[in-house]
C-alpha atoms as a PDB file:
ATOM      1  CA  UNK A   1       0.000   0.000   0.000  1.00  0.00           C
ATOM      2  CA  UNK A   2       1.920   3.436  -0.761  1.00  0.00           C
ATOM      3  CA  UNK A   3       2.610   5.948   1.900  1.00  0.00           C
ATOM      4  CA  UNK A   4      -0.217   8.301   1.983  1.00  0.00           C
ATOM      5  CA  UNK A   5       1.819  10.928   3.961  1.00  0.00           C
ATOM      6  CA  UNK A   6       3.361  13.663   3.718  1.00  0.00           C
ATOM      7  CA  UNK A   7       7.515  14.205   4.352  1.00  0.00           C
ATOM      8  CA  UNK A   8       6.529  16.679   6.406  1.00  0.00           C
ATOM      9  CA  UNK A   9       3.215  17.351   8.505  1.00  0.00           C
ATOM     10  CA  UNK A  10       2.937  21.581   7.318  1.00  0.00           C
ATOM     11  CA  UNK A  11       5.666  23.825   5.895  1.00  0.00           C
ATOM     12  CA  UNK A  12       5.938  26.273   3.349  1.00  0.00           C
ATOM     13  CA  UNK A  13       5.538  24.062   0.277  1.00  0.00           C
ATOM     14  CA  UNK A  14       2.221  22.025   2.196  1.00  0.00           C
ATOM     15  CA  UNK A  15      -0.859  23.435   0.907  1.00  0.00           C
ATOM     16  CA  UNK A  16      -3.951  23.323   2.141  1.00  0.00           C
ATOM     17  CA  UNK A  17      -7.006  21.960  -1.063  1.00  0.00           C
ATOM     18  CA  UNK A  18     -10.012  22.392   1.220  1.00  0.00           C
ATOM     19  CA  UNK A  19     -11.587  25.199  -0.500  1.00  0.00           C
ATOM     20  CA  UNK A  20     -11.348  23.405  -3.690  1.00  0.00           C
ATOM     21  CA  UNK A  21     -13.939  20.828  -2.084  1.00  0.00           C
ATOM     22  CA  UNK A  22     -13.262  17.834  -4.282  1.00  0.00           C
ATOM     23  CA  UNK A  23     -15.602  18.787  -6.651  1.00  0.00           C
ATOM     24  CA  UNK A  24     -14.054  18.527 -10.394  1.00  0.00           C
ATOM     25  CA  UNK A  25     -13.497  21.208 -12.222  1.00  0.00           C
ATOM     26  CA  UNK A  26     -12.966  23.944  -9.551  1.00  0.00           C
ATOM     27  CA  UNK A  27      -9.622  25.501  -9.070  1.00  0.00           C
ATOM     28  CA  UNK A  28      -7.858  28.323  -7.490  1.00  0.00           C
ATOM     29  CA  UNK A  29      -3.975  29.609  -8.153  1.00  0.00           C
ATOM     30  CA  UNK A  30      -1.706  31.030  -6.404  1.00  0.00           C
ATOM     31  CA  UNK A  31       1.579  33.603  -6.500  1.00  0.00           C
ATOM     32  CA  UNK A  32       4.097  33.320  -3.439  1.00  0.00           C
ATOM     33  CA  UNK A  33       8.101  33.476  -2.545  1.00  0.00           C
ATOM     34  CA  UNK A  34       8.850  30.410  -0.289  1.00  0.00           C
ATOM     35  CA  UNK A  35      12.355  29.554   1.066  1.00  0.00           C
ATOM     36  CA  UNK A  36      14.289  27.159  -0.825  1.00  0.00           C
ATOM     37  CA  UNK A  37      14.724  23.526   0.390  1.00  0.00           C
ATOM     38  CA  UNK A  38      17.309  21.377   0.907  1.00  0.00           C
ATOM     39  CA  UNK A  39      18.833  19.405  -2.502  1.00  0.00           C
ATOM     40  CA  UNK A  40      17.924  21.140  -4.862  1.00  0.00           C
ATOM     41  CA  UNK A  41      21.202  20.548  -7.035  1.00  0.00           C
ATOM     42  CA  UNK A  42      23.579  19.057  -8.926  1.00  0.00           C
ATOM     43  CA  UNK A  43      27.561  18.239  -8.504  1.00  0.00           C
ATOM     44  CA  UNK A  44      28.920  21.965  -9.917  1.00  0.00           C
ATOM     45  CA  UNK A  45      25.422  24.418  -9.426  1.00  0.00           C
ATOM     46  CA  UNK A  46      22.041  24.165  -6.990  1.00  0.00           C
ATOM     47  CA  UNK A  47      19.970  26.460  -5.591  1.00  0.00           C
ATOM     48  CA  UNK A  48      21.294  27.921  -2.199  1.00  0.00           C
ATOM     49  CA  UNK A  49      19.119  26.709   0.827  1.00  0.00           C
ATOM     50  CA  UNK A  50      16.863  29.226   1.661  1.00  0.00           C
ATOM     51  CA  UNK A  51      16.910  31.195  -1.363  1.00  0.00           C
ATOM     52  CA  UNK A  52      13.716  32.803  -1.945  1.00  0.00           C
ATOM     53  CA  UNK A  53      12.082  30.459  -4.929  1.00  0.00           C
ATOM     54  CA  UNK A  54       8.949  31.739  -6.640  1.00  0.00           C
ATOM     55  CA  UNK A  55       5.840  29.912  -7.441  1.00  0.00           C
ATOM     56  CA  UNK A  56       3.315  30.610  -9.314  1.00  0.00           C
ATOM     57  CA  UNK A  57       0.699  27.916  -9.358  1.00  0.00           C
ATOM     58  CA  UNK A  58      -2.394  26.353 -10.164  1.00  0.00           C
ATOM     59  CA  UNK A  59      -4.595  24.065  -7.908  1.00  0.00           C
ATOM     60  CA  UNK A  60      -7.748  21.940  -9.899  1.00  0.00           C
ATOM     61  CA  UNK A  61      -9.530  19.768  -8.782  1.00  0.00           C
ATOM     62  CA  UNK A  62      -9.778  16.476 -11.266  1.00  0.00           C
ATOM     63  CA  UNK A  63     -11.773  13.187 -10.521  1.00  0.00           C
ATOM     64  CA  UNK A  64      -8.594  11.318  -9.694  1.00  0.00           C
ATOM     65  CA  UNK A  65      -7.323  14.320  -6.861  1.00  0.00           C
ATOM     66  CA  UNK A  66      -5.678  17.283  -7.519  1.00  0.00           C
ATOM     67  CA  UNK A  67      -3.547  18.269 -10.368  1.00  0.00           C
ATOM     68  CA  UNK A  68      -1.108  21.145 -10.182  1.00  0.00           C
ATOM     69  CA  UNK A  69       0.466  23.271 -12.620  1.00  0.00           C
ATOM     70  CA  UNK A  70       2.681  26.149 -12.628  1.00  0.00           C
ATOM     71  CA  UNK A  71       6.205  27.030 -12.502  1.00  0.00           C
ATOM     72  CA  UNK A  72       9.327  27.832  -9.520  1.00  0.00           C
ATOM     73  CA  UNK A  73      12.077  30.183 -10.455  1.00  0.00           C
ATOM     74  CA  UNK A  74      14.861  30.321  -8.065  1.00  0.00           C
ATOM     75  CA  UNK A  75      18.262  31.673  -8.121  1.00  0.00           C
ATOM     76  CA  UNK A  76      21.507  29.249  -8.833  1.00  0.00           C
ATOM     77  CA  UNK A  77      25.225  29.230  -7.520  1.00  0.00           C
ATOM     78  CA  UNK A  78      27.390  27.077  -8.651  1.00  0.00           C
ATOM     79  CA  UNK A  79      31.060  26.821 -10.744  1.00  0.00           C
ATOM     80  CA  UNK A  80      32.166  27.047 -14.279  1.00  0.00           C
ATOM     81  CA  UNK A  81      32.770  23.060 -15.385  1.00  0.00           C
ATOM     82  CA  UNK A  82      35.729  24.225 -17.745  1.00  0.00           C
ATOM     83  CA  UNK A  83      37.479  26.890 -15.573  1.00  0.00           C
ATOM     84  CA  UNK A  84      35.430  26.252 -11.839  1.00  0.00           C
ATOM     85  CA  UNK A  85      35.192  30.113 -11.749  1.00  0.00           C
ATOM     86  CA  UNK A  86      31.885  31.333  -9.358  1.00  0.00           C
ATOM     87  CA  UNK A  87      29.011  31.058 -11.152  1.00  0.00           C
ATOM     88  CA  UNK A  88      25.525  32.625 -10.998  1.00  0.00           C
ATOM     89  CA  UNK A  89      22.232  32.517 -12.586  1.00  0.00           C
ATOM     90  CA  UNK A  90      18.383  31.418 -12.169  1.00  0.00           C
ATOM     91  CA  UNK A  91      16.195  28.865 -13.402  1.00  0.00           C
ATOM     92  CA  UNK A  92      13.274  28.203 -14.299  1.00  0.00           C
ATOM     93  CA  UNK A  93      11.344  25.090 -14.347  1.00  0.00           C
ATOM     94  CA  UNK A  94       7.967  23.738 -15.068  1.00  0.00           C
ATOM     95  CA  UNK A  95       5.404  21.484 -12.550  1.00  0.00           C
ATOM     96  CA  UNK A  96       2.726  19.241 -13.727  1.00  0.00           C
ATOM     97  CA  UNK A  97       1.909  16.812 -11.427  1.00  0.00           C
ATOM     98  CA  UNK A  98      -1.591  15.332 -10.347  1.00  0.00           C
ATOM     99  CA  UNK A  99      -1.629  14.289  -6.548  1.00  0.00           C
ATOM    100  CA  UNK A 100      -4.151  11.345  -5.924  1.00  0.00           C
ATOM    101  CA  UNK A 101      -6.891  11.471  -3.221  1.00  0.00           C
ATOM    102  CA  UNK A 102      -5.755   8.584  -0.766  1.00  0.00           C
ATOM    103  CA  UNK A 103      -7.891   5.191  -1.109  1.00  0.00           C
ATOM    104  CA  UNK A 104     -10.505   4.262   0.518  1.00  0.00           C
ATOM    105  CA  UNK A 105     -11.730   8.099   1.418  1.00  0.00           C
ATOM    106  CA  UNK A 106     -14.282   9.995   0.091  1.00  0.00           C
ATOM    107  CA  UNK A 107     -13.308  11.555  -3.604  1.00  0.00           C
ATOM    108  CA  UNK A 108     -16.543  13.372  -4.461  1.00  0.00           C
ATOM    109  CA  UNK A 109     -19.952  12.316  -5.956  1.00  0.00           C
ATOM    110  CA  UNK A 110     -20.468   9.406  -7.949  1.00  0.00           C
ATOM    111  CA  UNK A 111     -16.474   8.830  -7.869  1.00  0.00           C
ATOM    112  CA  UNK A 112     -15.116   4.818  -6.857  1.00  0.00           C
ATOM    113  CA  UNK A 113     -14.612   5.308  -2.742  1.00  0.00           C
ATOM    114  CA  UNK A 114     -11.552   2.135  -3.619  1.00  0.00           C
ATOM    115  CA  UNK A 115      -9.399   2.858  -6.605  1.00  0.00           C
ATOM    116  CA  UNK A 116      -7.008   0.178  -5.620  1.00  0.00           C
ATOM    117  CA  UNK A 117      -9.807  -2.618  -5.832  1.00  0.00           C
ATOM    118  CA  UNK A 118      -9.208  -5.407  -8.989  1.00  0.00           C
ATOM    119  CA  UNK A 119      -5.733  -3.486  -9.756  1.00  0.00           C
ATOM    120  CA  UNK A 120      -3.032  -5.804 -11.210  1.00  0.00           C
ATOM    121  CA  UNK A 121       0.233  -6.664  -9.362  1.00  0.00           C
ATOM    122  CA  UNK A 122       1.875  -4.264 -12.083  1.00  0.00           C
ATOM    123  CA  UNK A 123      -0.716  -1.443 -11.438  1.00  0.00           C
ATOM    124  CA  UNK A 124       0.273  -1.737  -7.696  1.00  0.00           C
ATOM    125  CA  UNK A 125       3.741  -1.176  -8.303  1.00  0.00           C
ATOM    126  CA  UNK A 126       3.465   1.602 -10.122  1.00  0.00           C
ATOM    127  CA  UNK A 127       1.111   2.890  -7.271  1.00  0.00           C
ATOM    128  CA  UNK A 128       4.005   3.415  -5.206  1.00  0.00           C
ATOM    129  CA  UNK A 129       5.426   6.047  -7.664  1.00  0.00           C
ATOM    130  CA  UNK A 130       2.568   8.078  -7.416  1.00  0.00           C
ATOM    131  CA  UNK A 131       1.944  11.124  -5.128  1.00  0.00           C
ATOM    132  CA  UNK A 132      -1.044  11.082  -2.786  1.00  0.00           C
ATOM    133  CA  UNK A 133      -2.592  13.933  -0.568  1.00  0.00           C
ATOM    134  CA  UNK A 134      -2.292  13.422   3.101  1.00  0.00           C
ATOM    135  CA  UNK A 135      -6.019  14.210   3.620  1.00  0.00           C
ATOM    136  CA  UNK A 136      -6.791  17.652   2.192  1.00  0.00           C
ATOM    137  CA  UNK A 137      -3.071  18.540   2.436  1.00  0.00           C
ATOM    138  CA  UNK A 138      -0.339  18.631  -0.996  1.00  0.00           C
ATOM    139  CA  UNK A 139       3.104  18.456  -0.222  1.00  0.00           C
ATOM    140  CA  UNK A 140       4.561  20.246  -3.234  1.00  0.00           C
ATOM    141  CA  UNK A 141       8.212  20.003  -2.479  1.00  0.00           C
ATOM    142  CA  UNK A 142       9.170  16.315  -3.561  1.00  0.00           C
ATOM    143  CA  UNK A 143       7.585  17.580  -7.188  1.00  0.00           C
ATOM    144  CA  UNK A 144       9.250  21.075  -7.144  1.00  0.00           C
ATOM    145  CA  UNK A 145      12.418  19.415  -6.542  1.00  0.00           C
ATOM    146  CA  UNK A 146      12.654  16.888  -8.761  1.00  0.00           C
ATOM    147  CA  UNK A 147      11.733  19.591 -11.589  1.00  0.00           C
ATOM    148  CA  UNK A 148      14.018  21.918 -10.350  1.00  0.00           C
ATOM    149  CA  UNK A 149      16.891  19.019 -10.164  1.00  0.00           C
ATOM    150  CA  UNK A 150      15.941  18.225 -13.999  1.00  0.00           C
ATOM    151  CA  UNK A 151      16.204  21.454 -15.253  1.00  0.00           C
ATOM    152  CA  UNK A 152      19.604  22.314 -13.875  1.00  0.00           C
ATOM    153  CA  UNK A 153      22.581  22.564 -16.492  1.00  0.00           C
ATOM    154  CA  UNK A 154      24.799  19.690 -16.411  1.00  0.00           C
ATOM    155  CA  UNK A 155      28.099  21.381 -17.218  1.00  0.00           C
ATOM    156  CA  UNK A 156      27.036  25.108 -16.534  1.00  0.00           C
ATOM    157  CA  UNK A 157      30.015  27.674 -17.814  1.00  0.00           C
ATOM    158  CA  UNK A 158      30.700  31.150 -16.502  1.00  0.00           C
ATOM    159  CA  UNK A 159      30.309  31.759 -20.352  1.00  0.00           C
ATOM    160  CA  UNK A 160      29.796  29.927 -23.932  1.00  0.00           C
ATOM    161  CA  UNK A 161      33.327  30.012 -25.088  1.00  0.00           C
ATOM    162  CA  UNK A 162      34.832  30.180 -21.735  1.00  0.00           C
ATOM    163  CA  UNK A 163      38.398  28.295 -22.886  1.00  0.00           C
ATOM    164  CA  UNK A 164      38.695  26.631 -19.594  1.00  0.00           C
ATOM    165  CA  UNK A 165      42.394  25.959 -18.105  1.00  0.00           C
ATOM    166  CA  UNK A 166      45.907  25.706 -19.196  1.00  0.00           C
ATOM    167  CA  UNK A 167      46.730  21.872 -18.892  1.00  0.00           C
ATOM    168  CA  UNK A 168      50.436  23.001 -18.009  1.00  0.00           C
ATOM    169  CA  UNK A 169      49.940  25.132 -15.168  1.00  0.00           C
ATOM    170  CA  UNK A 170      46.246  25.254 -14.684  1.00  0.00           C
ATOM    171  CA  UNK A 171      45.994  29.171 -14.742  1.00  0.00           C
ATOM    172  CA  UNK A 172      42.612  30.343 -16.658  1.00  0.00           C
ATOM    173  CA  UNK A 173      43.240  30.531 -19.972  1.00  0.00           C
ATOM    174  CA  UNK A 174      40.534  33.502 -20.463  1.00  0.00           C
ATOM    175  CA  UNK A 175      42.391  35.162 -17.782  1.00  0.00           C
ATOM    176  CA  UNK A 176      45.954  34.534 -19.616  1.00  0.00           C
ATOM    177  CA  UNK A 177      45.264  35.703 -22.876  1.00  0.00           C
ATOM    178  CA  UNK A 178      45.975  34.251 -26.272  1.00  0.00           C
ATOM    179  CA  UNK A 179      49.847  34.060 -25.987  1.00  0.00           C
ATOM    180  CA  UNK A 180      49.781  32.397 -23.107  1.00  0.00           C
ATOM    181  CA  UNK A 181      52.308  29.346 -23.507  1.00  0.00           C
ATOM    182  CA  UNK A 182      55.009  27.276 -22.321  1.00  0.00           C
ATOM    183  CA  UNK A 183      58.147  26.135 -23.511  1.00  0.00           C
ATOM    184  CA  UNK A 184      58.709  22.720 -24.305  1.00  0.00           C
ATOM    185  CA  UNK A 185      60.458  20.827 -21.945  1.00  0.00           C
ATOM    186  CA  UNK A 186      61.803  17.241 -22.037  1.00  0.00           C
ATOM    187  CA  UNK A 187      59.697  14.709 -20.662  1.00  0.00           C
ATOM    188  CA  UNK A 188      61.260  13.496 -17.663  1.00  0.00           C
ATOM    189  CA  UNK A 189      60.442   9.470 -18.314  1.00  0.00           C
ATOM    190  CA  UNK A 190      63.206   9.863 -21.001  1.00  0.00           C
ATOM    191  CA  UNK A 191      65.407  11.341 -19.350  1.00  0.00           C
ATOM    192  CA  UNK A 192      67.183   8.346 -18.371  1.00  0.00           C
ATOM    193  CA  UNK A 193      67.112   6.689 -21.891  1.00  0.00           C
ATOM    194  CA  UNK A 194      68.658  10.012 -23.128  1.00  0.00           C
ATOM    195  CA  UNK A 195      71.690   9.341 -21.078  1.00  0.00           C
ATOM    196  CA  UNK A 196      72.078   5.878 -22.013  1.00  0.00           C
ATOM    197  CA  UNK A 197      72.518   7.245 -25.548  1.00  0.00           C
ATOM    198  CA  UNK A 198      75.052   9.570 -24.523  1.00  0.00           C
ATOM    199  CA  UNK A 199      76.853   6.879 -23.016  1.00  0.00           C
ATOM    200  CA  UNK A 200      76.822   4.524 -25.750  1.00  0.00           C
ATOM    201  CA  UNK A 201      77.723   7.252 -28.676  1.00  0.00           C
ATOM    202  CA  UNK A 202      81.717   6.679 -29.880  1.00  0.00           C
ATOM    203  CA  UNK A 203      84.503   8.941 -29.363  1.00  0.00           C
ATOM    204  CA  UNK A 204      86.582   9.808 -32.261  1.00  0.00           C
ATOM    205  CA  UNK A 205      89.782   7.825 -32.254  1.00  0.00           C
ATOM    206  CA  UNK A 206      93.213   9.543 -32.400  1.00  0.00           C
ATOM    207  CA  UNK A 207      95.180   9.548 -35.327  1.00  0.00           C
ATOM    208  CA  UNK A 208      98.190   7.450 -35.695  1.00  0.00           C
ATOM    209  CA  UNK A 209     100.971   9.258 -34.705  1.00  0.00           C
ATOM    210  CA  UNK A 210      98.981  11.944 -32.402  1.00  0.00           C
ATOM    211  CA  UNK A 211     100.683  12.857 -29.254  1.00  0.00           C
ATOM    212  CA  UNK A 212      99.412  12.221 -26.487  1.00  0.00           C
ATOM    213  CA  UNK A 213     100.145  15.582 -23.868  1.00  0.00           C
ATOM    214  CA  UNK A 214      99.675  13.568 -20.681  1.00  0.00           C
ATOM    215  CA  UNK A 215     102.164  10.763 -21.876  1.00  0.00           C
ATOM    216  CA  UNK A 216     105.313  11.743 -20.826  1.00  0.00           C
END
């Protein structure tokens, strides 16, 4: 049986459907600034906890529960995947996602009062995927963070053609400027090889007849 409750009893992404009174078609929306929660990012960018995020929804009531729509924008922080300068920026994502009223409670006139009842095994399973309203309350943040998370850039740049860093030294190659370079050196692994050749190359022989200064 999937977990008709909430992650968290009431909070600033809990929202109260009462006054849509189960009855299809009826809906309300909403415009508000709540304070960022926890995990909303990637590896190299996320939104800061406790950013202010905006929402701007819609509540409607469907046969099946309560489907919401809207959008979050929220401010980002992060660093450059080429050069890991600080970067900074927003996002925007999208939220569709229809919240089920839990079985075996009321769901409105001449609706099924079991919705689990002659389900496959297969149906079941995919039951506990689904999101279900803890009474007449929607927890919205599972859904607003796992459209946030998808709509965050995977390699975000501090710009397009940001030329990331010099494999030499590491210095930021935007920051270095075009003749930025480095001699070539040796590689050290051959070093020893190189001196073996030394060793082995032949010294010119002395003529016949050369004398020799340090023979008496």
């Amino acid at each position: 049986m999937p977990n008709t409750r909430t992650t968290t009893p009431r909070g600033a992404l809990v929202f109260d459907t009462r006054s849509l009174g189960r009855q299809p078609g009826s809906a309300r929306t909403q415009k508000l600034t709540v304070p960022a929660p926890a995990d909303l990012r990637l590896e190299l960018i996320g939104v800061p906890v406790g950013a202010p995020a905006e929402l701007d929804l819609k509540f409607e009531a469907v046969a099946e529960g309560v489907l919401v729509t809207g959008s979050v924008t929220a401010p980002l922080s992060g660093e450059c995947a080429r050069c890991l300068a600080p970067v900074t920026s927003s996002v925007t994502a999208s939220l569709t996602e229809l919240y089920l009223y839990a079985p075996g409670r009321p769901q409105g006139p001449g609706q099924a009062r079991d919705a689990r009842h002659g389900r496959s095994d297969e149906q079941e399973e995919q039951d506990d995927d689904e999101r279900y309203l803890d009474g007449d309350l929607l927890d919205l943040e599972p859904a607003l963070r796992d459209a946030v998370v998808l709509a965050l850039p995977m390699s975000p740049l501090c710009r397009d053609d940001c030329p990331g860093l010099c494999v030499e030294c590491g210095a930021p190659l935007a920051e270095a400027g075009p003749g930025h370079e480095h001699e070539d050196q040796p590689d050290p692994r051959w070093a020893g090889l190189n001196q073996l050749d030394h060793q082995a190359t032949p010294q010119p022989e002395r003529r016949a007849g050369a004398i020799d200064l340090q023979e008496g």
